[in-house]
N, C-alpha and C. Protein backbone atom coordinates (compact mmCIF):
# COMPACT_ATOMS: atom_id res chain seq x y z
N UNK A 1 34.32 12.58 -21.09
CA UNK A 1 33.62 13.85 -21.09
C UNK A 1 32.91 14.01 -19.74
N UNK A 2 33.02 15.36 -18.90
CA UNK A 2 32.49 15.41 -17.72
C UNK A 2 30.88 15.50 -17.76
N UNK A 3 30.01 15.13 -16.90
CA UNK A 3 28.78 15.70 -16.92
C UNK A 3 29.06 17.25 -16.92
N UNK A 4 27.28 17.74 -17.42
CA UNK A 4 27.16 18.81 -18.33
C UNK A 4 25.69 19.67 -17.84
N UNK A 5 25.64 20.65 -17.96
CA UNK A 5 24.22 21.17 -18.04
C UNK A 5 24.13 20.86 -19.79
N UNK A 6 22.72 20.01 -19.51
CA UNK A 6 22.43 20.10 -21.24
C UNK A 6 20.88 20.82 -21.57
N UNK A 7 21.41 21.67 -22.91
CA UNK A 7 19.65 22.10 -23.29
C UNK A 7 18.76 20.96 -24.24
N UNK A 8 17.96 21.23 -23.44
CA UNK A 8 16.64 19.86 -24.25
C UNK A 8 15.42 20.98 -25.20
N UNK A 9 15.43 20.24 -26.17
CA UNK A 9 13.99 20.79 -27.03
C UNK A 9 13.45 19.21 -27.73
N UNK A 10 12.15 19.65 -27.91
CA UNK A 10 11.51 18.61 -29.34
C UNK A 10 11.76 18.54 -30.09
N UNK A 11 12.27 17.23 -30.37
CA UNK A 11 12.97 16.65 -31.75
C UNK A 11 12.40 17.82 -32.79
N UNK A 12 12.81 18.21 -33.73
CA UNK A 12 12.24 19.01 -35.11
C UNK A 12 12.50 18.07 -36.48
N UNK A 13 11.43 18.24 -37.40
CA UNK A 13 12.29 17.44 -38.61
C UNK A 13 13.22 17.25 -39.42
N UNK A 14 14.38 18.55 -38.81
CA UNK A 14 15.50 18.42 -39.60
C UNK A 14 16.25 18.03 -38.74
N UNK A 15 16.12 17.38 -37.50
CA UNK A 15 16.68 16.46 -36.30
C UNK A 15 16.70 15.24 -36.99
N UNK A 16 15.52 14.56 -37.69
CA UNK A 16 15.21 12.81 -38.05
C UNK A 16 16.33 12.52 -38.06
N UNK A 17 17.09 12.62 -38.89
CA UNK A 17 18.31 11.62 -39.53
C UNK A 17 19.52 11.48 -38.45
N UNK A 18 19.41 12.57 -37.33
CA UNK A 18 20.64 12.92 -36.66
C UNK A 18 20.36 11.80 -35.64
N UNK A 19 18.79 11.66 -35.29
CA UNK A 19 18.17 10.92 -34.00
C UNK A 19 18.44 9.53 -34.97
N UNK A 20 17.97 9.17 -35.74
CA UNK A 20 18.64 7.84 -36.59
C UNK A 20 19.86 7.53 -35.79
N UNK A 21 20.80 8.60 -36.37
CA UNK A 21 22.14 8.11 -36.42
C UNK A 21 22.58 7.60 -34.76
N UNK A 22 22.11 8.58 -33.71
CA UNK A 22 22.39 8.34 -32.60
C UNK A 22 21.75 7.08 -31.79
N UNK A 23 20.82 6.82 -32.58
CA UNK A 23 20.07 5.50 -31.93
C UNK A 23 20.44 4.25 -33.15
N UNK A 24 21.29 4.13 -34.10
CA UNK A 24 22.08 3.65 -34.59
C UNK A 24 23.28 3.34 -34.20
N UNK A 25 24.08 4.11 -33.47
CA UNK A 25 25.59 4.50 -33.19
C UNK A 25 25.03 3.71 -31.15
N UNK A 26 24.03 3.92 -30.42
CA UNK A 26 24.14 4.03 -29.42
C UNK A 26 23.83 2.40 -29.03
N UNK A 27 23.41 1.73 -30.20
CA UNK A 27 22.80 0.00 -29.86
C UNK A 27 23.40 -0.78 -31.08
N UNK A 28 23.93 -1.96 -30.30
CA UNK A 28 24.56 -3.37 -31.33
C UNK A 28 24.11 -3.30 -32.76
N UNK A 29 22.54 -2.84 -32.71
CA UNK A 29 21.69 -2.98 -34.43
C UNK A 29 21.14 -1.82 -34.64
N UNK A 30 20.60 -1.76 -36.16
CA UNK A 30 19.85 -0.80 -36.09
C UNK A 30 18.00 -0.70 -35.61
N UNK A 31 18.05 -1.88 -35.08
CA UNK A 31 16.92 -2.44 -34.34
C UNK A 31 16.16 -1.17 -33.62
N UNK A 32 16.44 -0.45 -32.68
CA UNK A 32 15.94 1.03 -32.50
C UNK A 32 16.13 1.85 -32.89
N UNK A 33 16.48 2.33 -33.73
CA UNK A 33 16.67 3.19 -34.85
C UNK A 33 15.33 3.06 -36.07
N UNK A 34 15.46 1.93 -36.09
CA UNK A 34 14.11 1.67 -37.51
C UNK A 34 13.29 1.42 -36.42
N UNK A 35 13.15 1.56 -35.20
CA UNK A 35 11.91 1.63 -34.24
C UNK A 35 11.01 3.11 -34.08
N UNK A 36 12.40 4.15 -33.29
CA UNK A 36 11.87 5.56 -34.20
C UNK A 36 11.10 5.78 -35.25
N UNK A 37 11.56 5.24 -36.63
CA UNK A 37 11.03 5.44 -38.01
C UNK A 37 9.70 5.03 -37.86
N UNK A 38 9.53 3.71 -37.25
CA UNK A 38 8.41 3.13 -37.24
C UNK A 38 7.45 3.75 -36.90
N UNK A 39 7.73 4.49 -35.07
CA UNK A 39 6.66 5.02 -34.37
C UNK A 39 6.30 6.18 -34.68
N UNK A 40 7.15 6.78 -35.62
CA UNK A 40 6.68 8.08 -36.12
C UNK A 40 5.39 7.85 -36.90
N UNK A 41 5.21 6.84 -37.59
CA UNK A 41 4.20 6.56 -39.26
C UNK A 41 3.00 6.10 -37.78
N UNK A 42 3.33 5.85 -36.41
CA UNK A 42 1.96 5.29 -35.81
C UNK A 42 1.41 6.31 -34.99
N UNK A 43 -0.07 5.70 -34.80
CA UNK A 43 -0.79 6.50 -34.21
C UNK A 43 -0.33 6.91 -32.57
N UNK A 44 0.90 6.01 -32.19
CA UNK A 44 1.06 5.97 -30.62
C UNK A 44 1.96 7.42 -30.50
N UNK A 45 2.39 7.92 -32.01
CA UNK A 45 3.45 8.92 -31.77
C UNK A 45 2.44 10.65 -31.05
N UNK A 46 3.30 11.21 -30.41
CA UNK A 46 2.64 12.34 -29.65
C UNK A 46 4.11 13.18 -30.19
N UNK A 47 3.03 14.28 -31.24
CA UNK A 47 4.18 15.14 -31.02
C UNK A 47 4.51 16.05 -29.81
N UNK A 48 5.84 16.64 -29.43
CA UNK A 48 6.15 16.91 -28.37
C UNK A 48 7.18 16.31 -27.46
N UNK A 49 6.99 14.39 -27.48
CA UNK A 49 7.37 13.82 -26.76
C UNK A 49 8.56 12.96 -27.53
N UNK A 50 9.22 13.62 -27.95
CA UNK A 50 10.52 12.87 -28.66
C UNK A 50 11.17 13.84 -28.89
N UNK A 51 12.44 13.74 -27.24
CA UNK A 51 12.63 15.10 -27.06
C UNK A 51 14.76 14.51 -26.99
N UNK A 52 15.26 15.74 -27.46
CA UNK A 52 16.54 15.68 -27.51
C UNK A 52 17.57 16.59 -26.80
N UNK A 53 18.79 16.02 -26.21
CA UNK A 53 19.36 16.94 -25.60
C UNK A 53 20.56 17.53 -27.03
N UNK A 54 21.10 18.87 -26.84
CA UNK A 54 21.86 19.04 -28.08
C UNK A 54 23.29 20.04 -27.41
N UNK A 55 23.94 19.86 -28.51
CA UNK A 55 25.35 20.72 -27.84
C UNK A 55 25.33 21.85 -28.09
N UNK A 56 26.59 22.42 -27.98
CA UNK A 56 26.84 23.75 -28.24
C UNK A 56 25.95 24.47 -29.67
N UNK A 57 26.08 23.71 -30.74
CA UNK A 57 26.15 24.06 -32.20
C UNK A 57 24.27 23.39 -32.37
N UNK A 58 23.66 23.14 -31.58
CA UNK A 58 22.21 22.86 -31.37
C UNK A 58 22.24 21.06 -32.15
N UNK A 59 23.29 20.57 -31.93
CA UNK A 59 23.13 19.28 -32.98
C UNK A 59 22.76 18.33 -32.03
N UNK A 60 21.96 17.42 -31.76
CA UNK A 60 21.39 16.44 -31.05
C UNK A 60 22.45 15.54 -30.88
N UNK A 61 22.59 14.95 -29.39
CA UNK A 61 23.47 14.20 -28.71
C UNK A 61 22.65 13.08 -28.28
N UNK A 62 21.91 13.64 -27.50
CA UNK A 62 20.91 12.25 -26.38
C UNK A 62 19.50 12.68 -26.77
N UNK A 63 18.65 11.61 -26.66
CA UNK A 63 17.25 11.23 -27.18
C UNK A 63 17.00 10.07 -26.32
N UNK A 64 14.97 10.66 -26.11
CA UNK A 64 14.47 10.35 -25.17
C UNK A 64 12.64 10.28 -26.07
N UNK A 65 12.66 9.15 -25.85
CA UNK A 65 11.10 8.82 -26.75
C UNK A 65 9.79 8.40 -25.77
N UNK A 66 8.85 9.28 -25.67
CA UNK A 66 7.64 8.56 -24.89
C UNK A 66 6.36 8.80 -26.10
N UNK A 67 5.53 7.27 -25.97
CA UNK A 67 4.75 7.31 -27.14
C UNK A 67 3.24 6.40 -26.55
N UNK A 68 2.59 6.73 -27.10
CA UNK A 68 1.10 5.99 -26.74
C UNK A 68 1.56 4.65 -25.64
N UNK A 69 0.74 3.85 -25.18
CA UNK A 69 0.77 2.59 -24.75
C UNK A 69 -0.41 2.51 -23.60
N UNK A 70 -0.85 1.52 -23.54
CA UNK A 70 -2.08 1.22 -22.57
C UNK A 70 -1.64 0.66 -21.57
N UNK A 71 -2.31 0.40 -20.38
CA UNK A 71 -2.38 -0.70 -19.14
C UNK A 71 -3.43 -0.98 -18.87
N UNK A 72 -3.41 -2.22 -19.64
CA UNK A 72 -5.26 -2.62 -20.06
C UNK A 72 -6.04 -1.68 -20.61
N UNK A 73 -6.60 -1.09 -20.51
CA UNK A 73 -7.09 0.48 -21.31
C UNK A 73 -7.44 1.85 -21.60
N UNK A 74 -6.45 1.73 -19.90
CA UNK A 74 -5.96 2.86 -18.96
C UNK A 74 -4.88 3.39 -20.15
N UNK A 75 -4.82 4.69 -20.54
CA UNK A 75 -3.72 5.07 -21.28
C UNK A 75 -2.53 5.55 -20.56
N UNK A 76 -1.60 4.93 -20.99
CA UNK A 76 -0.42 5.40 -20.25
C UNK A 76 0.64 5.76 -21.86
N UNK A 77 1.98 5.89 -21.04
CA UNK A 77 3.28 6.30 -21.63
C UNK A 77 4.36 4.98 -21.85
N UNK A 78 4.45 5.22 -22.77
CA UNK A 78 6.35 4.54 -23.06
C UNK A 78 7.63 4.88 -23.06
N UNK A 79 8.33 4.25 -22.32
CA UNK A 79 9.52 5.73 -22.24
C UNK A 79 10.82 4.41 -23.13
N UNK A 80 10.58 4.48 -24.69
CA UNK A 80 11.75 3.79 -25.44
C UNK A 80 11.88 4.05 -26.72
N UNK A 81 12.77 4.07 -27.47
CA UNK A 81 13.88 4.15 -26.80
C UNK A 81 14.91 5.25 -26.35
N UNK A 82 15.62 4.97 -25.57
CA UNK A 82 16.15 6.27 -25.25
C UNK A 82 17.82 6.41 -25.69
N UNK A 83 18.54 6.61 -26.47
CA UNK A 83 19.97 6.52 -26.50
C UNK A 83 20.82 8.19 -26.46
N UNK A 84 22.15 7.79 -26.80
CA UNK A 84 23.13 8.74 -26.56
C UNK A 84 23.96 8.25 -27.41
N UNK A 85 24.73 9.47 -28.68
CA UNK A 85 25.47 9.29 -29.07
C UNK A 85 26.94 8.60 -28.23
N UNK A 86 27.17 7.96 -29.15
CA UNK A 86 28.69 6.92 -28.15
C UNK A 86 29.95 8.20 -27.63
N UNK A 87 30.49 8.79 -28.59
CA UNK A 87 31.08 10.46 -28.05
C UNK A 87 30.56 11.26 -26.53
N UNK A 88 29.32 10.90 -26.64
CA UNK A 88 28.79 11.72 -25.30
C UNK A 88 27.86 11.33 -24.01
N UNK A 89 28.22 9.42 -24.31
CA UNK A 89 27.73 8.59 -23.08
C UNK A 89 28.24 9.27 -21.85
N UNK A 90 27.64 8.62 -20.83
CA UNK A 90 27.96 9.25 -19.65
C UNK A 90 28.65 10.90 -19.26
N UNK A 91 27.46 11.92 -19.90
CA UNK A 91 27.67 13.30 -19.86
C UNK A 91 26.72 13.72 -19.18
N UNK A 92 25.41 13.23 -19.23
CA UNK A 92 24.25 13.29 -18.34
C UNK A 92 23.00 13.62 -19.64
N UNK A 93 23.88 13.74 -21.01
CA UNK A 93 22.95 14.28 -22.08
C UNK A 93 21.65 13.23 -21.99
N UNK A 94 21.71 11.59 -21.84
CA UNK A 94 20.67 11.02 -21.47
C UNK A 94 19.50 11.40 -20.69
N UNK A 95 20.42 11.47 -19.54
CA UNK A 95 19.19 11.85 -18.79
C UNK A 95 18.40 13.06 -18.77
N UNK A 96 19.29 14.41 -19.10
CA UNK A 96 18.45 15.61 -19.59
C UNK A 96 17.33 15.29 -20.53
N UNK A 97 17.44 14.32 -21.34
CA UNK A 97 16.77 14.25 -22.55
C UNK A 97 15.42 13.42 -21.68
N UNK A 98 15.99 12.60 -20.94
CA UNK A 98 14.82 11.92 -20.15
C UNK A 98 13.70 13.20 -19.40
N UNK A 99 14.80 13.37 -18.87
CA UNK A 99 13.66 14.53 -17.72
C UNK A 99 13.03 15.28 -18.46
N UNK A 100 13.71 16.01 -19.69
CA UNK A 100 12.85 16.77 -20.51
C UNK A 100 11.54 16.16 -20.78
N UNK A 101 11.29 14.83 -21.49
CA UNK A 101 10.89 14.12 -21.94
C UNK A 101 9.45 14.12 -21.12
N UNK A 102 9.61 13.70 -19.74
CA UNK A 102 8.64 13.12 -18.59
C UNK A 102 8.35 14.68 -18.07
N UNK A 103 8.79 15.73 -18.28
CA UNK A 103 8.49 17.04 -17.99
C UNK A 103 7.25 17.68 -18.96
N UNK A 104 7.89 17.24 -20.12
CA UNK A 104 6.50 17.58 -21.14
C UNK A 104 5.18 16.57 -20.75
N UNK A 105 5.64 15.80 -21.03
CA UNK A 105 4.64 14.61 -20.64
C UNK A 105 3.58 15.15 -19.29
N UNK A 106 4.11 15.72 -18.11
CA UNK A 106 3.43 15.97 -17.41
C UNK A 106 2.75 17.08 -17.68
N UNK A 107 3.16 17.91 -18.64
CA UNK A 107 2.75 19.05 -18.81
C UNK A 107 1.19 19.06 -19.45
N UNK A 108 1.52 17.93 -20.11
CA UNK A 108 0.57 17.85 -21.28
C UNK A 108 -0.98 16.75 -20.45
N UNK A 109 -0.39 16.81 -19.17
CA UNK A 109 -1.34 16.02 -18.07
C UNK A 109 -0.96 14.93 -18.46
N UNK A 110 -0.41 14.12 -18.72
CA UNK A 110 -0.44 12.33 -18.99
C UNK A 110 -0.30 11.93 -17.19
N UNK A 111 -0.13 10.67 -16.90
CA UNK A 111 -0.28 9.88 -15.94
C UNK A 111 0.68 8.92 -14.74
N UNK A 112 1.17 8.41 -16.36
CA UNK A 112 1.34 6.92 -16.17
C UNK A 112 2.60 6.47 -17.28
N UNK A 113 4.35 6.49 -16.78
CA UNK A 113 5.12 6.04 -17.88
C UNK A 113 5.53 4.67 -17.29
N UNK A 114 5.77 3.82 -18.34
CA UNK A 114 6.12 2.61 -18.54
C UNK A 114 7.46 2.50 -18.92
N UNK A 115 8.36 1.82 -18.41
CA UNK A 115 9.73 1.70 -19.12
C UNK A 115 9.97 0.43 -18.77
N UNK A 116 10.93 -0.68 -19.59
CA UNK A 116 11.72 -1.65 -19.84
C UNK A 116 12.79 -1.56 -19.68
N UNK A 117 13.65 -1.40 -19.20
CA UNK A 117 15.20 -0.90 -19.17
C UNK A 117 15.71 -1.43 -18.24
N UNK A 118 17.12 -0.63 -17.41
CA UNK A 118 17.66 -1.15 -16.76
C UNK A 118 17.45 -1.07 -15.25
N UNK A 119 17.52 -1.82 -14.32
CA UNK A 119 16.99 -1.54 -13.01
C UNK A 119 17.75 -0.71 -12.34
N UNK A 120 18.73 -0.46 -12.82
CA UNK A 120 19.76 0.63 -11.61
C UNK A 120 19.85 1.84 -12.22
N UNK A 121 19.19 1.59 -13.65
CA UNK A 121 19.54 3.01 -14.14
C UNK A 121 17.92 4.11 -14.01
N UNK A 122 17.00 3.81 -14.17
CA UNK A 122 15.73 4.55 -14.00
C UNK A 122 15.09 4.70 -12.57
N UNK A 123 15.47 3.73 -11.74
CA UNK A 123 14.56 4.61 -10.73
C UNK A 123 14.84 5.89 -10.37
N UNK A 124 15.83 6.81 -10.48
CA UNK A 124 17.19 7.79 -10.46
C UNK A 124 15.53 8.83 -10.95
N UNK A 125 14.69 8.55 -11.63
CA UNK A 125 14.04 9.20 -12.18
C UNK A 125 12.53 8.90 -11.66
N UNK A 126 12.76 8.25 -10.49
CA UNK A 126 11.40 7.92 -10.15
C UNK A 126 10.48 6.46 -10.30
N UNK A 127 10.87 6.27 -11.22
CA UNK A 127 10.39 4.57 -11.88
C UNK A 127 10.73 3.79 -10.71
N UNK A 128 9.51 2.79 -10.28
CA UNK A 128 9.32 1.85 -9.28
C UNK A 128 9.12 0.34 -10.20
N UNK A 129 8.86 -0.63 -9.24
CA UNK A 129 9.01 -1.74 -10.17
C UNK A 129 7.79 -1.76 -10.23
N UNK A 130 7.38 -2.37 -12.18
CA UNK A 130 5.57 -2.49 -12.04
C UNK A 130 4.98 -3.72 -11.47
N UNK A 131 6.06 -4.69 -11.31
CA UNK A 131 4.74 -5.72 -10.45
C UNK A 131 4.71 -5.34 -9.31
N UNK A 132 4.69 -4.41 -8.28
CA UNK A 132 4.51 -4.07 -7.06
C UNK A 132 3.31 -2.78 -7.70
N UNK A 133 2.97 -2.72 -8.47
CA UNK A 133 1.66 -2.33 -9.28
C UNK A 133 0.91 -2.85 -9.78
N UNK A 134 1.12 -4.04 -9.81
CA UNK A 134 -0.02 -5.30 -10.93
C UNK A 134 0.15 -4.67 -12.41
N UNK A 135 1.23 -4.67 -12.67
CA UNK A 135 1.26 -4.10 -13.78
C UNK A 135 2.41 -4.70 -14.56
N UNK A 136 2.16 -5.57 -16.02
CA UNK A 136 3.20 -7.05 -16.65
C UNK A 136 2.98 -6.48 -17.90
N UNK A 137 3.32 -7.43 -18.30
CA UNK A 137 3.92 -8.05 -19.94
C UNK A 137 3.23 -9.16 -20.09
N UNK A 138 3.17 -9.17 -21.61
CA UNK A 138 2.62 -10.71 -22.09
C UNK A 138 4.08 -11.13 -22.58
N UNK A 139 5.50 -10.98 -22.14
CA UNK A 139 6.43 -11.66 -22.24
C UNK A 139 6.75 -12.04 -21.10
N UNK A 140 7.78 -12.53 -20.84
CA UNK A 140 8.86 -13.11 -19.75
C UNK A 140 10.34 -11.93 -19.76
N UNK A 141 9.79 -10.95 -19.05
CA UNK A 141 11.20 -9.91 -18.62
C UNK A 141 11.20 -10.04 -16.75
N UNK A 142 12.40 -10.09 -16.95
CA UNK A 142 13.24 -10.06 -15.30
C UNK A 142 12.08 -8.78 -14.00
N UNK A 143 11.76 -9.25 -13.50
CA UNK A 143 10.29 -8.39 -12.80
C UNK A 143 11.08 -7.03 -12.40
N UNK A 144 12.64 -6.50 -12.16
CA UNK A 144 12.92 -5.74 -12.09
C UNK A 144 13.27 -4.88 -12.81
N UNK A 145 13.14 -5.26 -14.71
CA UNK A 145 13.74 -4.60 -15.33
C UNK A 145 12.25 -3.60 -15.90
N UNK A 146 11.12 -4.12 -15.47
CA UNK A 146 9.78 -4.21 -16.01
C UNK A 146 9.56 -2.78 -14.69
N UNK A 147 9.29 -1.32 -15.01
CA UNK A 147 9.04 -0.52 -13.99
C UNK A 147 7.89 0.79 -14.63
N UNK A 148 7.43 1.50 -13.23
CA UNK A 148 6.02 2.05 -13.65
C UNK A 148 6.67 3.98 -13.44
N UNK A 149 5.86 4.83 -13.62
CA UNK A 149 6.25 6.36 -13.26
C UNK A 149 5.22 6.57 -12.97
N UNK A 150 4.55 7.12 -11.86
CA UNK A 150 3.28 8.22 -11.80
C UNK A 150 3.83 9.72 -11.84
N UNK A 151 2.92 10.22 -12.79
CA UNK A 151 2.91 11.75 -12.95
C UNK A 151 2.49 12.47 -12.30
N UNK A 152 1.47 12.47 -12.05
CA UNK A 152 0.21 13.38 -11.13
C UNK A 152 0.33 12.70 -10.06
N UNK A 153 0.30 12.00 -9.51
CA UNK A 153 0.25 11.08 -8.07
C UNK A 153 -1.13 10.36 -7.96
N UNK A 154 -1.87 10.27 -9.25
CA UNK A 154 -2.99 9.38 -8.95
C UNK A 154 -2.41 7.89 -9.35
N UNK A 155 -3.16 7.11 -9.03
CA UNK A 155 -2.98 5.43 -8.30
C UNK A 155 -2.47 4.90 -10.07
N UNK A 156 -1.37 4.20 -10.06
CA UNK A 156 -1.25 3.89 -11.76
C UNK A 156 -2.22 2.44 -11.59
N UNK A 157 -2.63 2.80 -12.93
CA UNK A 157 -3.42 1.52 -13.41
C UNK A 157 -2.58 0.10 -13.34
N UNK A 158 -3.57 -0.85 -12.61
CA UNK A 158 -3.02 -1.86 -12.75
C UNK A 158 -3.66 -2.96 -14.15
N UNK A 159 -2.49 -3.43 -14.77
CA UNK A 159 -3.01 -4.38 -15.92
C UNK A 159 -1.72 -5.06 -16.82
N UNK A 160 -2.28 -5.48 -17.97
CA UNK A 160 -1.37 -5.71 -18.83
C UNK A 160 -0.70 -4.47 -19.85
N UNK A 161 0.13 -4.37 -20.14
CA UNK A 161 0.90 -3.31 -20.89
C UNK A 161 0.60 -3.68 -22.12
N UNK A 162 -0.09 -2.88 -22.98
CA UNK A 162 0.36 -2.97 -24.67
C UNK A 162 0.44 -1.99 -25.23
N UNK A 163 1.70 -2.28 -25.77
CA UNK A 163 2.53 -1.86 -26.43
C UNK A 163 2.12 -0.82 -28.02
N UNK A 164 2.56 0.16 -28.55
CA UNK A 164 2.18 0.28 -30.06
C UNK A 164 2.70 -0.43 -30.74
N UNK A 165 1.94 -1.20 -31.90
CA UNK A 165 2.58 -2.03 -32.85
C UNK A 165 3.75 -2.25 -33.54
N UNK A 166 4.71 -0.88 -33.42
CA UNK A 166 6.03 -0.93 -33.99
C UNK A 166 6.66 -2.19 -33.22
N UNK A 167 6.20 -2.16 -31.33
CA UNK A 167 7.39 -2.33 -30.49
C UNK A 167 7.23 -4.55 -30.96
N UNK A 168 6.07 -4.59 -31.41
CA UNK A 168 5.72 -6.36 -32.00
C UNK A 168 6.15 -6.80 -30.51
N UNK A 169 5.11 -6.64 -29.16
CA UNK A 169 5.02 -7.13 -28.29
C UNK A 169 4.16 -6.60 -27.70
């Protein structure tokens, strides 16, 4: 499938089950999928920011999740998880869903996104690495896969990252 102009809106609740399925269908488990479920029931969820790209027929393809998270007690953003139905990988529906995502986010003034992912695939969006921020994990991830976003262009907080309780890290 060629890349695409895709339209992005906020997940709605008769989206849930579709965003399930695609973050089911898009990873080995249903490990992010019952992560969604999770962060919805927590306080880290922001409505607004669980945003989807959709096709022709408005049915959700790609999904893009940013949700509470601190840096030390600086509030920042989470940008996970993010998938794409397997039918419409590499269309660009991801990343629409991303930019949408970090577009609201700024809108809404936030700061500061955090992502875990892949190193070749997010800086494309701005994301720098966070230890060239003082900015970790209380795990052991590869220092490049570990990266920061400033929104506004003020200085991101440097600290430890924690997480909302769904992510159990």
């Amino acid at each position: 499938m060629p890349q695409q102009t895709w339209r992005t809106r906020s997940e709605r609740a008769d989206d849930i089950a579709r965003v399930h399925e695609i973050n089911a269908d898009a990873f080995p488990t249903s490990e992010e999928a019952e992560l969604v479920d999770a962060l919805r029931a927590d306080p880290a969820w922001i409505d607004g920011l669980s945003m989807v790209a959709v096709d022709a027929d408005d049915r959700p393809v790609g999904f893009a999740l940013l949700t509470r998270c601190h840096i030390d007690d600086a509030p920042a953003l989470c940008l996970a998880p993010c998938a794409v139905a397997t039918d419409h990988q590499r269309t660009g529906a991801g990343s629409a869903a991303i930019v949408a995502a970090l577009d609201a986010a700024r809108e809404m003034g936030e700061s500061t996104v955090v992502v875990l992912g892949h190193p070749d695939y997010y800086p494309r969006f701005g994301f720098r690495r966070a230890v060239d921020h003082g900015v970790r994990l209380s795990i052991e991830v590869p220092e490049d896969a570990l990266m920061v976003l400033g929104l506004d262009g003020a200085d991101i907080p440097s600290g430890l990252v924690r997480y909302a309780a769904p992510f159990g890290i």
